[in-house]
Protein backbone atom coordinates (compact mmCIF):
# COMPACT_ATOMS: atom_id res chain seq x y z
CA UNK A 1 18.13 -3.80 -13.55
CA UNK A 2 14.88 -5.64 -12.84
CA UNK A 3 11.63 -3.39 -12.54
CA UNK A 4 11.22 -3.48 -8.25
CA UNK A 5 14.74 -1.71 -8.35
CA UNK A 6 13.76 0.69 -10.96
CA UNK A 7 11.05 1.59 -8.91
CA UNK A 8 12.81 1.51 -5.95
CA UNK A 9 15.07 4.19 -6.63
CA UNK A 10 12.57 6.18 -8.76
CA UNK A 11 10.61 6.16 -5.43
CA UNK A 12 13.98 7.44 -3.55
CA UNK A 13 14.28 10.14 -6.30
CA UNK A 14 10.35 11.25 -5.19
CA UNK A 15 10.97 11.45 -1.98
CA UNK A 16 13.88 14.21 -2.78
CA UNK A 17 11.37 15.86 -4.14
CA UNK A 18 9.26 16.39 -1.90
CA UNK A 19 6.74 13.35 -3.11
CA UNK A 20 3.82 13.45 -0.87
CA UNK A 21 3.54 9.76 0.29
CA UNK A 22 7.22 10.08 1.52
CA UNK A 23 6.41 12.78 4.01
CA UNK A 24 6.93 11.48 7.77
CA UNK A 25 4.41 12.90 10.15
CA UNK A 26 5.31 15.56 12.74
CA UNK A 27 6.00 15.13 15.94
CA UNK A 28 2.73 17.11 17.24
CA UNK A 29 0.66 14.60 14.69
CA UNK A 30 2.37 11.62 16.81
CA UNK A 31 1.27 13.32 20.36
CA UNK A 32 -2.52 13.83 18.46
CA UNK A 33 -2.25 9.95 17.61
CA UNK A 34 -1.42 8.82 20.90
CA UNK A 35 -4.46 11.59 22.52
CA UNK A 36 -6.56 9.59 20.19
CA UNK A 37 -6.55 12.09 17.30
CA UNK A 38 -5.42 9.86 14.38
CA UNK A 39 -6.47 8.65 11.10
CA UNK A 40 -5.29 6.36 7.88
CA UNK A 41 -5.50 6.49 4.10
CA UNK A 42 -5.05 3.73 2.05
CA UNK A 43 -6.47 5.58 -1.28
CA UNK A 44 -5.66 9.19 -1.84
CA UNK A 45 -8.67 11.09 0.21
CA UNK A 46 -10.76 8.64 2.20
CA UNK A 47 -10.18 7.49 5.54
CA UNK A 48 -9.88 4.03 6.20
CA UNK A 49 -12.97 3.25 8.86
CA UNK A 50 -11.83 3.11 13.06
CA UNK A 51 -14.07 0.28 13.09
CA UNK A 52 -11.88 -1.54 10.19
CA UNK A 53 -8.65 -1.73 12.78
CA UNK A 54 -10.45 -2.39 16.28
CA UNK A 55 -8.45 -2.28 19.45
CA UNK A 56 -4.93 -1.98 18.28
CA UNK A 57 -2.78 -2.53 21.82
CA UNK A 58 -0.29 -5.02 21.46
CA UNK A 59 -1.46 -6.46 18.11
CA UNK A 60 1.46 -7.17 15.49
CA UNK A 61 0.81 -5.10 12.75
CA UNK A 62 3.23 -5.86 9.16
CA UNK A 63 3.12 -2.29 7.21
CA UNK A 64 3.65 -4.13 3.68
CA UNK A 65 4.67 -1.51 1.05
CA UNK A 66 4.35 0.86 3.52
CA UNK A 67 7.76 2.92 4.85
CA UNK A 68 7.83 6.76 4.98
CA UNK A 69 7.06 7.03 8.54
CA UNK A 70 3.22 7.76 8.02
CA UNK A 71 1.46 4.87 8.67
CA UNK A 72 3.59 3.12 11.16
CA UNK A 73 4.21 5.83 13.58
CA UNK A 74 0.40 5.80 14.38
CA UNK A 75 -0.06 2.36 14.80
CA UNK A 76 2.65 2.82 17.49
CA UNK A 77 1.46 5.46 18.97
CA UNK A 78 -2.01 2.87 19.25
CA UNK A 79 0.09 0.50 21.13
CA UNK A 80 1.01 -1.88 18.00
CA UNK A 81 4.08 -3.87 17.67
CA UNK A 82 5.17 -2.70 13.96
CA UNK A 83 7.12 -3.84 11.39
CA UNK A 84 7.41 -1.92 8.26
CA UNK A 85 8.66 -3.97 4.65
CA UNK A 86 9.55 -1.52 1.79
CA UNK A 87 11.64 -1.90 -1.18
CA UNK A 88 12.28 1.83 -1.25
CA UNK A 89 15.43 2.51 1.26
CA UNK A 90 14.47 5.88 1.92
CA UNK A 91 11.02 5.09 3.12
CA UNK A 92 12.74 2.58 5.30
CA UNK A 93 15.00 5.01 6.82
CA UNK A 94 11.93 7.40 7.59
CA UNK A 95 10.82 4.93 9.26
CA UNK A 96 13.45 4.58 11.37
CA UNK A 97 14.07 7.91 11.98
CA UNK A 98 10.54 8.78 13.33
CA UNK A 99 10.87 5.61 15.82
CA UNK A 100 13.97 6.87 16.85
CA UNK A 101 12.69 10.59 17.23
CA UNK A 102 9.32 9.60 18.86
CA UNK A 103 11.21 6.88 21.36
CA UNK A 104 9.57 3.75 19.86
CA UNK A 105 10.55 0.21 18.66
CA UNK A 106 10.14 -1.02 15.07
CA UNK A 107 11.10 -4.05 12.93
CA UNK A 108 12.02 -2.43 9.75
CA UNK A 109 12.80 -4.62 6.68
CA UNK A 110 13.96 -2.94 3.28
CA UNK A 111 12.90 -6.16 0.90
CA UNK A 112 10.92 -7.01 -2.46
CA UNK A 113 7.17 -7.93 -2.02
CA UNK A 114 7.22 -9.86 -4.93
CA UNK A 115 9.23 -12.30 -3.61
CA UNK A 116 8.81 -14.60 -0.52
CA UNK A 117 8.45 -12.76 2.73
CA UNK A 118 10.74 -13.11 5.18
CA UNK A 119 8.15 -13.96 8.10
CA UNK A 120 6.93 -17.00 9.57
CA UNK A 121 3.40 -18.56 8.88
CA UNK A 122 0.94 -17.26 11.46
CA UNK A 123 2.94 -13.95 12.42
CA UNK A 124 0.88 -11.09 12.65
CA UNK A 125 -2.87 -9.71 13.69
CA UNK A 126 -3.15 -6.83 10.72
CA UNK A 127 -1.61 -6.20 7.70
CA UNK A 128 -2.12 -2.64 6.02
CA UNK A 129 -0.93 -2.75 2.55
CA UNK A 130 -1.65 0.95 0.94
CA UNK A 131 -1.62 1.54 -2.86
CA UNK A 132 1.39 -0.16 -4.04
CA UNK A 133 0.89 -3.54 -6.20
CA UNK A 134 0.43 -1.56 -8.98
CA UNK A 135 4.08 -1.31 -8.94
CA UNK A 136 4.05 -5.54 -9.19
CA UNK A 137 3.01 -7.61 -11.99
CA UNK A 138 1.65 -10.37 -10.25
CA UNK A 139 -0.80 -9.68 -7.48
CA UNK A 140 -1.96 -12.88 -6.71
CA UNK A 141 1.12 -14.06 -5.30
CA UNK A 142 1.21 -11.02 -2.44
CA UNK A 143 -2.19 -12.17 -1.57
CA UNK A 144 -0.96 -15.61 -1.04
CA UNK A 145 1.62 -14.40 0.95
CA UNK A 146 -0.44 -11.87 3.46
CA UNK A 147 -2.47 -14.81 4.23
CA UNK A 148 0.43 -17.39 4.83
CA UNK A 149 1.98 -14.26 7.82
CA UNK A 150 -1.28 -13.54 8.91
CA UNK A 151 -2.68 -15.24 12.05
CA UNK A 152 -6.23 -16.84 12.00
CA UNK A 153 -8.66 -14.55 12.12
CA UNK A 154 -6.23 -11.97 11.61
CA UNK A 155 -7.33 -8.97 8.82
CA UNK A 156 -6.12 -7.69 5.84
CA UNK A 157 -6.65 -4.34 5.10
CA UNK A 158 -5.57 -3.17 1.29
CA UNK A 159 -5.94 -0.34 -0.90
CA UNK A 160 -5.35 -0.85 -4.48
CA UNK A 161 -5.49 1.22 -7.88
CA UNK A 162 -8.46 0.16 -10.80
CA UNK A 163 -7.19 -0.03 -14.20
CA UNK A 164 -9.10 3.44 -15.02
CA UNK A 165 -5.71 5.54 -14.59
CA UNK A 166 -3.98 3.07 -17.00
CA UNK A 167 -6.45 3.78 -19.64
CA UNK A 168 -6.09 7.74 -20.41
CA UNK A 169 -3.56 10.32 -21.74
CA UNK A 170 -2.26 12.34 -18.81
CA UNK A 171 -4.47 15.09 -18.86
CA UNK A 172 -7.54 12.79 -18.26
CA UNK A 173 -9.20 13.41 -21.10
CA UNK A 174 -8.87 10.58 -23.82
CA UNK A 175 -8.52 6.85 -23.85
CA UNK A 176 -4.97 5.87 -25.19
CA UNK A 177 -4.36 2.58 -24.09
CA UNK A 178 -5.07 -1.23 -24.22
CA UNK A 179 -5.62 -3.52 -21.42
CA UNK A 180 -4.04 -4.70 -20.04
CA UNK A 181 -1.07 -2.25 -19.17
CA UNK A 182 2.29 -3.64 -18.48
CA UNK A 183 5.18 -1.54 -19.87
CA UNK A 184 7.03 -4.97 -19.49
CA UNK A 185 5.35 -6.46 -23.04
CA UNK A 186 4.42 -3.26 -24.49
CA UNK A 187 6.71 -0.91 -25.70
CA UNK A 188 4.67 2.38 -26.37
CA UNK A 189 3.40 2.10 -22.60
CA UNK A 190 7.26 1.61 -21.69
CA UNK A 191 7.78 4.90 -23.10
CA UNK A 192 4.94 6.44 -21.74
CA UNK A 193 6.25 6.16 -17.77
CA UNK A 194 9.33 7.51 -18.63
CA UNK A 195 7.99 10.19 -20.32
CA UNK A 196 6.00 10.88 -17.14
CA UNK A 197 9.10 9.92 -14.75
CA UNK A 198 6.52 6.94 -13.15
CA UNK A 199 8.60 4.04 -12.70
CA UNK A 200 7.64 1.07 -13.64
CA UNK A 201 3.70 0.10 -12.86
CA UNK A 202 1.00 -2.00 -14.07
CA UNK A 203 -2.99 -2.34 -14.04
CA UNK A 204 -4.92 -4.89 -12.64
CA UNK A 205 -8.49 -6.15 -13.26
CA UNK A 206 -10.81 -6.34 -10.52
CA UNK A 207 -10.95 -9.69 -10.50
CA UNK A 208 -7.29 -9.72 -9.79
CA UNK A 209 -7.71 -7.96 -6.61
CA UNK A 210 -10.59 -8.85 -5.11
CA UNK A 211 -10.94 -12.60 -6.82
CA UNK A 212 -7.04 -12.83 -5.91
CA UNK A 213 -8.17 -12.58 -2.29
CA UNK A 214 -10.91 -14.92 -2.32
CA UNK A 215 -8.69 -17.37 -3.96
CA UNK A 216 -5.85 -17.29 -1.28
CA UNK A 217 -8.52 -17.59 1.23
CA UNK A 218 -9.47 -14.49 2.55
CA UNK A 219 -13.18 -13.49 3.36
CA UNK A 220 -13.93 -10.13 2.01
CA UNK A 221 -15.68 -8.30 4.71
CA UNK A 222 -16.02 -4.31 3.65
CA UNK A 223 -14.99 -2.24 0.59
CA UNK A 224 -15.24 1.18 -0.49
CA UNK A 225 -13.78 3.14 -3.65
CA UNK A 226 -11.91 6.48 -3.45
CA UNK A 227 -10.75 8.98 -6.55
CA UNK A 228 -7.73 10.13 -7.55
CA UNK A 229 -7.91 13.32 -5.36
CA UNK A 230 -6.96 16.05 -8.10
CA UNK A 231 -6.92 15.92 -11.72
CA UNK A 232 -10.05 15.67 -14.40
CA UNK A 233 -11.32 11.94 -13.52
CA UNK A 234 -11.67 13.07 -9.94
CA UNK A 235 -13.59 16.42 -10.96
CA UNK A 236 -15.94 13.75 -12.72
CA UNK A 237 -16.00 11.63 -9.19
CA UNK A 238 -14.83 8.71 -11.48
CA UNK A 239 -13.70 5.89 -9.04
CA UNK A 240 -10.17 4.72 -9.24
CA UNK A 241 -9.24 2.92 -6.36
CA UNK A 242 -10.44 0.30 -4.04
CA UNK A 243 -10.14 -0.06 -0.15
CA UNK A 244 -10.60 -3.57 0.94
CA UNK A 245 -11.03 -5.36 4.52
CA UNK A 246 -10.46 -8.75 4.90
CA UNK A 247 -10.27 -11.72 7.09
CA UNK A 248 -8.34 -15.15 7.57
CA UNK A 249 -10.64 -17.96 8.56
CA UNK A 250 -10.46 -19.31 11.96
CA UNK A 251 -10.12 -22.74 10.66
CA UNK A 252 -12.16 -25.25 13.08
């Protein structure tokens, strides 16, 4: 078994019990949404600007990473034409379910984001991509690949995890490990997710995530950081993740 299906089902076995990020909204947060009472995280706590998603009506938005009928179901309820990739089946099937429930279409694709998406060049006007490449190795090629769907112009809009979490025991408190942290080349870290029932996941520099970016040809527009949202490094307000907005040229 390869590490994305690890993941994938230790994601499935989260969401049975009760793991927040595999909560669909209600139906009376759906009605808010389309009232124009709505709002997004891509990092644990902080709201991802209005101003970063603009007027949303009949733009093609690709939720990559992003199933568990959360995200999605407000982009719908802005008018979007969504499709939602995820690796994890039952985040697909959320999904589903809340576009069935709430009378809504959506493209819903259970795949691996490590590997070639299965769009078209030039496909679609937003991509939000929450905390989830932690899960995958190599960033830089997902970067590559939001730009290749992405239309012209079209934005990016990414949250992703620093390496600070990687670095400390699991009470917060004391550094334990090397950089970088990939349980796929170092054994004691191996044993350290499955002590903590975490999957499979990895850090990645900064340079990584934003440089990764730049280097597929993205302009970064807007950042801001976010903490964990519980637990001792966010008592300290120690940063840990990063919210990003970017942009595809409009090549002239």
């Amino acid at each position: 078994m390869n590490y994305q299906d690890i993941n994938a089902e230790t994601i499935d076995r989260w969401i049975d019990e009760g793991w927040e990020w595999g909560k669909p909204i209600s139906h009376e947060k759906y009605v808010r949404a389309t009232q124009g009472d709505w709002e997004l995280l891509l990092t644990p706590t902080k709201p991802v600007p209005r101003r970063w998603f603009g007027d949303l009506h009949g733009k093609k938005v690709l939720g990559l990473a992003s199933g568990g009928g959360q995200q999605m179901p407000v982009f719908a309820a802005l008018g979007a034409e969504c499709t939602v990739f995820d690796y994890s089946k039952k985040q697909i099937e959320s999904d589903i379910a809340v576009a069935e429930r709430e009378g809504y279409e959506i493209r819903a694709i259970r795949g691996d984001m490590t590997k070639p998406l299965p769009f078209g060049d030039g496909q679609f006007d937003l991509i939000f991509h929450p905390v989830a490449n932690c899960y995958v190795k190599d960033v830089k090629s997902i970067w590559r690949e939001c730009y290749r769907v992405l239309k012209p112009g079209g934005y990016l809009v990414s949250g992703t995890d620093h390496f600070v979490n990687y670095l400390v025991d699991a009470e917060e408190k004391e550094i334990i490990n090397s950089l970088p942290f990939d349980p796929t080349v170092n054994e004691d870290q191996r044993k350290q997710l499955e002590a903590d029932d975490a999957g499979v996941q990895f850090s990645h520099t900064i340079e990584e995530q934003i440089n990764g970016q730049l280097e597929a040809g993205f302009t970064l527009l807007e950042l801001y950081e976010d903490t964990n949202g519980e637990g001792r490094l966010h008592e300290l307000n120690v940063p840990t993740y990063l919210a990003m907005r970017s942009r595809k040229p409009i090549l002239r």
